[in-house]
C-alpha atoms as a PDB file:
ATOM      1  CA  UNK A   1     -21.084  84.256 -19.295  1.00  0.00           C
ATOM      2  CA  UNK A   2     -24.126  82.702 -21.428  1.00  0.00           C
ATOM      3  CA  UNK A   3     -27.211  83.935 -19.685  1.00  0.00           C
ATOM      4  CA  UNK A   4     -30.580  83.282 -20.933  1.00  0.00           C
ATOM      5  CA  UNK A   5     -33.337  85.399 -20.100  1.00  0.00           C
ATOM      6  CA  UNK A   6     -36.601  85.292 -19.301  1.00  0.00           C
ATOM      7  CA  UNK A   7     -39.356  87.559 -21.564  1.00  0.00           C
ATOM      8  CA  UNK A   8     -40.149  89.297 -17.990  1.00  0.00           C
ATOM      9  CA  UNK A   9     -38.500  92.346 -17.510  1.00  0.00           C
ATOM     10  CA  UNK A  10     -40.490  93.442 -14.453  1.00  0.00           C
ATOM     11  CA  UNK A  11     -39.758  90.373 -12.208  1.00  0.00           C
ATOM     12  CA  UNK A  12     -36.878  88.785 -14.490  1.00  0.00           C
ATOM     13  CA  UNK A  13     -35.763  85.392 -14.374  1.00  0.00           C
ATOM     14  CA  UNK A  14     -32.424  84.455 -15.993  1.00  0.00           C
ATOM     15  CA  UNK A  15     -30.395  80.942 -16.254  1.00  0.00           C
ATOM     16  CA  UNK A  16     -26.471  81.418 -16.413  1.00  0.00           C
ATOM     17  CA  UNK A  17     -23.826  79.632 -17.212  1.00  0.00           C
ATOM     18  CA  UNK A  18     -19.978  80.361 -16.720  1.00  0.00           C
ATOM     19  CA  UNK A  19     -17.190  78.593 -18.011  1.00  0.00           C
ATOM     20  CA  UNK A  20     -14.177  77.625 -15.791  1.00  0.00           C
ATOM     21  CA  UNK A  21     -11.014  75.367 -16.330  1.00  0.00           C
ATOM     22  CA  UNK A  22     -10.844  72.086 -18.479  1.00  0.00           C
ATOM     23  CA  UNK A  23      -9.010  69.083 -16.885  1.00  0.00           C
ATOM     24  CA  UNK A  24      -7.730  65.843 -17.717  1.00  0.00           C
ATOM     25  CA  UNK A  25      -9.567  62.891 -16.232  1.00  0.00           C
ATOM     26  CA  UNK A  26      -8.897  59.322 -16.499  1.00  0.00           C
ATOM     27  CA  UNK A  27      -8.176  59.907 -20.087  1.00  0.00           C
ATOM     28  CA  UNK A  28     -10.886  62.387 -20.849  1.00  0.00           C
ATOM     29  CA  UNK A  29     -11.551  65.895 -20.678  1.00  0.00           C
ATOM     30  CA  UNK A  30     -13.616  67.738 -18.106  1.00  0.00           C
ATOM     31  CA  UNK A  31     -14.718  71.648 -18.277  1.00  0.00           C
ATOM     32  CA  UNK A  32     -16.083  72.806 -14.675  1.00  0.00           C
ATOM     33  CA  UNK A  33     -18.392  75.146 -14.511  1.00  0.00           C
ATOM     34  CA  UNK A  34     -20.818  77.449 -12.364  1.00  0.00           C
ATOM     35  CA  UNK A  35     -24.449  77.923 -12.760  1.00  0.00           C
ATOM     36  CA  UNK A  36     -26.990  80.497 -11.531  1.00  0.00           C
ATOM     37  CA  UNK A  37     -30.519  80.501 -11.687  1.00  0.00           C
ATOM     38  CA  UNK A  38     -32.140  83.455 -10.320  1.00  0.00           C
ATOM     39  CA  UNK A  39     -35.587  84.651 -10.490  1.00  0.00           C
ATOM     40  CA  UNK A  40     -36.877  87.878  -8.864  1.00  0.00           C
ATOM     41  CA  UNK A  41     -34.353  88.629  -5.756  1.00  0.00           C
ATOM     42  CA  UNK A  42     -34.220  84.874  -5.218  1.00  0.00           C
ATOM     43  CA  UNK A  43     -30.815  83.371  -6.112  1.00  0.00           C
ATOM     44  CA  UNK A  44     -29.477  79.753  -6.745  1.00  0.00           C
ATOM     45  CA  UNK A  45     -26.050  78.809  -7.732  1.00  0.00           C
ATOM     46  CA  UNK A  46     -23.958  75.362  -8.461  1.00  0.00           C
ATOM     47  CA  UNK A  47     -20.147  75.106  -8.823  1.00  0.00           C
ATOM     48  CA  UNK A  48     -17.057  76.663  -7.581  1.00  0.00           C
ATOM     49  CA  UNK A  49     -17.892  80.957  -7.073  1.00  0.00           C
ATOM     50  CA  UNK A  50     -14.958  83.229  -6.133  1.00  0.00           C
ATOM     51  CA  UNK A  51     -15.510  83.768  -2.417  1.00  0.00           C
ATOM     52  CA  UNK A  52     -16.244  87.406  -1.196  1.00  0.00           C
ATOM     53  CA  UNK A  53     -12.998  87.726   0.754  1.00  0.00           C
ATOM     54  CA  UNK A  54     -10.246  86.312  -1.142  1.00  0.00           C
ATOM     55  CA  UNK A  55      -9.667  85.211  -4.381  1.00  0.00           C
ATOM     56  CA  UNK A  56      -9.822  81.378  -3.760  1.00  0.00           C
ATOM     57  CA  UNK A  57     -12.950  79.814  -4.742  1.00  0.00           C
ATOM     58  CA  UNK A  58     -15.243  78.185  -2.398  1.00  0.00           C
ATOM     59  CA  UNK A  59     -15.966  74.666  -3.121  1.00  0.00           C
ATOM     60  CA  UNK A  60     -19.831  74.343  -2.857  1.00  0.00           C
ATOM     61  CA  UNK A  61     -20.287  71.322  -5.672  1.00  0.00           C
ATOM     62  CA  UNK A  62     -18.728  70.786  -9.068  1.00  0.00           C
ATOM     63  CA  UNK A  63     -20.571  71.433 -12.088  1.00  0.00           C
ATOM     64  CA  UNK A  64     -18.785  69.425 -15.472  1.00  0.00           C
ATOM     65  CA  UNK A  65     -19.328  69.298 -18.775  1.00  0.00           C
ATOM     66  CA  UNK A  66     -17.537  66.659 -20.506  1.00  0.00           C
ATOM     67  CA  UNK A  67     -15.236  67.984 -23.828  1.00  0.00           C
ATOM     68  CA  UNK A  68     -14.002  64.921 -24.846  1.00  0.00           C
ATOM     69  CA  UNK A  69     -14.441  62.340 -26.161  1.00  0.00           C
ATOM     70  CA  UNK A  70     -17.990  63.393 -26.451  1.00  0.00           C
ATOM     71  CA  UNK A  71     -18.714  67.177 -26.263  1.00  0.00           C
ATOM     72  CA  UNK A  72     -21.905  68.063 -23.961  1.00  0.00           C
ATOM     73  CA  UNK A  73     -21.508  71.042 -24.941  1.00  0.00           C
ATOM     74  CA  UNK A  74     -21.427  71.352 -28.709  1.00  0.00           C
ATOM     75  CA  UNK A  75     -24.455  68.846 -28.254  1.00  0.00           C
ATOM     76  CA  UNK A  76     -26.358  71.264 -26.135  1.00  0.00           C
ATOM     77  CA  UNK A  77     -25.683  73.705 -29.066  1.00  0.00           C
ATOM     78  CA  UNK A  78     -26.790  71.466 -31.605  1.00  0.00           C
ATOM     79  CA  UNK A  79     -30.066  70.759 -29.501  1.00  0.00           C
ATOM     80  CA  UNK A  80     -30.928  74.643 -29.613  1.00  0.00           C
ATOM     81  CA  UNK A  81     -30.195  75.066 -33.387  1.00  0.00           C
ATOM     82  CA  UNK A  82     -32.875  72.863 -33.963  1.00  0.00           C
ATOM     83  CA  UNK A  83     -35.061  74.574 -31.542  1.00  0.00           C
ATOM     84  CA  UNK A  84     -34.446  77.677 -32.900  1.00  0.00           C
ATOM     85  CA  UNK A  85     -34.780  76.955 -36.026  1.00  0.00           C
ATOM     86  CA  UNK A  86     -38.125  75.402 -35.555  1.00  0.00           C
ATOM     87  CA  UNK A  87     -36.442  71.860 -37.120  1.00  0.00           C
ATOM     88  CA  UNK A  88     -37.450  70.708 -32.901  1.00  0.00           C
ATOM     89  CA  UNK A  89     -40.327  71.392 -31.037  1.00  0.00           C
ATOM     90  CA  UNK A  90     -38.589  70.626 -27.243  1.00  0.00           C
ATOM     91  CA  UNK A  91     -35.222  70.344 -25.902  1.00  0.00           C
ATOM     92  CA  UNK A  92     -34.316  68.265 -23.388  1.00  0.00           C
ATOM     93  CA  UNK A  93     -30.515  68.297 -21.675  1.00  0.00           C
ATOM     94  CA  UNK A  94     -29.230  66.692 -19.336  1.00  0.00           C
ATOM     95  CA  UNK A  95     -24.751  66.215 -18.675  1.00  0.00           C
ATOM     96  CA  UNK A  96     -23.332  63.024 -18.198  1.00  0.00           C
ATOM     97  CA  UNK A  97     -22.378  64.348 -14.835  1.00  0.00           C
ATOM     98  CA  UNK A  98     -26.257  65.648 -13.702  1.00  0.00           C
ATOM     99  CA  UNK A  99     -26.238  68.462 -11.723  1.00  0.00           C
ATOM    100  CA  UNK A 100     -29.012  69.925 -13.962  1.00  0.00           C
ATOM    101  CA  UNK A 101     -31.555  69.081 -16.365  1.00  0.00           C
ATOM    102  CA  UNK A 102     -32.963  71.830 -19.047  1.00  0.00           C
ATOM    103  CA  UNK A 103     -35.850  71.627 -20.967  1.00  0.00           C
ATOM    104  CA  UNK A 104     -36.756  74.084 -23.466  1.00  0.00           C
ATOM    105  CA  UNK A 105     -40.265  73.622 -25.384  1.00  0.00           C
ATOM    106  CA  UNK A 106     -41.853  75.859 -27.800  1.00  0.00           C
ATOM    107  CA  UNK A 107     -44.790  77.761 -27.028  1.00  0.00           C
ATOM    108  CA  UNK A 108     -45.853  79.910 -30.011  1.00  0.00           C
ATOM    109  CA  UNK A 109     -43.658  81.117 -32.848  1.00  0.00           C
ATOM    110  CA  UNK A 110     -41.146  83.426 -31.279  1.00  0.00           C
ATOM    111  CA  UNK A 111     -41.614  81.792 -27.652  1.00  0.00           C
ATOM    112  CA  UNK A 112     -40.422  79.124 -25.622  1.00  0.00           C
ATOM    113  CA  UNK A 113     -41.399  77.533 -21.825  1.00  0.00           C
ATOM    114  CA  UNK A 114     -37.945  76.943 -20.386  1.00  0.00           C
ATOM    115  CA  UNK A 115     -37.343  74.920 -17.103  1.00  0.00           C
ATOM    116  CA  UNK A 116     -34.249  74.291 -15.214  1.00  0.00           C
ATOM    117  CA  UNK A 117     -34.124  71.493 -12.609  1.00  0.00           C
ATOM    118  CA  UNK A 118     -30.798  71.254 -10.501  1.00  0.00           C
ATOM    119  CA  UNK A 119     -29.366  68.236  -8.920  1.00  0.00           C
ATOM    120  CA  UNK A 120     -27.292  69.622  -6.235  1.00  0.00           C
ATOM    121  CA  UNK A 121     -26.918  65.968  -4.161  1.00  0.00           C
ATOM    122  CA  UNK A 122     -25.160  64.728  -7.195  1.00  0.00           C
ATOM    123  CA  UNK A 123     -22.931  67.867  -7.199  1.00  0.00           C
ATOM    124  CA  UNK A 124     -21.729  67.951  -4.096  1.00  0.00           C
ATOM    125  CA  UNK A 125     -22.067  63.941  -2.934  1.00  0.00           C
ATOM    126  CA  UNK A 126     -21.994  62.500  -5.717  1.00  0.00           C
ATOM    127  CA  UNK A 127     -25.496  60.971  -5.577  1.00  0.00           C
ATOM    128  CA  UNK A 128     -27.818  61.201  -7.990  1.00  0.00           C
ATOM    129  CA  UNK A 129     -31.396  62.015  -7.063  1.00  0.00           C
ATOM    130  CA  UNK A 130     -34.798  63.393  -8.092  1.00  0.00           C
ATOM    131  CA  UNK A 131     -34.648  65.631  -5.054  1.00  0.00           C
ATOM    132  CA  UNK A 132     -33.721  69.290  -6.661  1.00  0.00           C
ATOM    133  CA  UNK A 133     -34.759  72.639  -6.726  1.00  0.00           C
ATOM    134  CA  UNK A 134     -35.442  74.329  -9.940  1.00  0.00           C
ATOM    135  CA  UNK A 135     -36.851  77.722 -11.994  1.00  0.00           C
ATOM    136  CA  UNK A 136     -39.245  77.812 -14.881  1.00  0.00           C
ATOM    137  CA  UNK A 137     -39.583  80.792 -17.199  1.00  0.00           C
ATOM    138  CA  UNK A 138     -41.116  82.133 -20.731  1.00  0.00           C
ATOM    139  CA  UNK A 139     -38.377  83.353 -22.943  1.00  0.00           C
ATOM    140  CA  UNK A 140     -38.145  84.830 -26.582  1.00  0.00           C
ATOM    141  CA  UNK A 141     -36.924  83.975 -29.710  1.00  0.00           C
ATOM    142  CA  UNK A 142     -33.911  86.765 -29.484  1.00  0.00           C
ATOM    143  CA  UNK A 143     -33.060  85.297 -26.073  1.00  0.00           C
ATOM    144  CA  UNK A 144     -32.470  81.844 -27.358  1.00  0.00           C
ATOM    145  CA  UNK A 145     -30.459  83.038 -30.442  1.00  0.00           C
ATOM    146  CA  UNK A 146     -28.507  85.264 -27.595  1.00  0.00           C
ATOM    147  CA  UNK A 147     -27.859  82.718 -25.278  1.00  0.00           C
ATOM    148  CA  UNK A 148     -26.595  80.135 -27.932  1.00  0.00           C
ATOM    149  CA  UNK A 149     -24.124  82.793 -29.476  1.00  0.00           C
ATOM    150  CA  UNK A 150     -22.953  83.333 -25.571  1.00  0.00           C
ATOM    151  CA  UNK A 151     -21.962  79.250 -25.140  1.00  0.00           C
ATOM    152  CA  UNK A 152     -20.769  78.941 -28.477  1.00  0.00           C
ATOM    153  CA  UNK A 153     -18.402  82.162 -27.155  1.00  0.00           C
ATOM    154  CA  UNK A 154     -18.075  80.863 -23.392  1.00  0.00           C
ATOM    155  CA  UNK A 155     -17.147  77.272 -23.831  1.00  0.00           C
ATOM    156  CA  UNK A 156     -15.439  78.393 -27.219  1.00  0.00           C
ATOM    157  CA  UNK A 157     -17.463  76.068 -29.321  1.00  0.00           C
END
């Protein structure tokens, strides 16, 4: 799981992303996925969760990056290099299939104002809208460098 944290550890706010199974689609090459937001006790999530009673998953919305023949992911990675290594000043992500948008800007040296946006109507109807719920957060330095080592190791960039 690639989690990245807020700088709060008293009322902590967090942005996680788990990798599931890559498909085959029309000729391309689809990686679902779940993702969590949380902040405080509140909790949001997108994609397919294991259900508490069995071990099927429930099937809330889908959540995909796509692999191939462009990979969203190794681009998100590339976008946080840059932030990290100060060659970017803001990071702005969105998949090809939106059902979330992350920005990322830098604050001061070693910080960073991250905000996460979901599109849930496109996730589960398949309509995209501006209507979405979302989490914003300060974060660190560390975090960032923690949370692109976890994708790069999740989505086994």
């Amino acid at each position: 799981m690639a989690i990245l944290r807020s700088e709060d550890a008293e009322n902590p706010s967090s942005l996680e992303l788990n990798a599931l199974s890559t498909e085959d689609i029309q000729g391309q090459s689809w990686q679902r996925f779940t993702l969590t937001l949380k902040t405080g006790t509140y909790e949001l999530k997108l994609g397919r969760f294991p259900s508490d009673s069995t071990e099927t998953f429930s099937t809330i919305s889908d959540c995909l990056f796509c692999r191939n023949p462009q990979d969203e992911v190794a681009e998100l990675c590339k976008r946080l290099e840059a932030l990290i290594e100060n060659d970017k000043q803001q990071l702005l992500f969105e998949p090809s299939e939106p059902s979330f948008e992350i920005s990322i800007s830098r604050t001061r040296q070693n910080e960073a104002k991250v905000e996460v946006w979901l599109d849930s109507g496109n996730a589960t109807t398949g309509f995209y809208s501006w209507d979405a719920a979302g989490i914003r957060f300060h974060t660190l330095q560390e975090h960032l460098i923690a949370f692109l080592k976890e994708i790069k190791q999740e989505f086994a960039c």
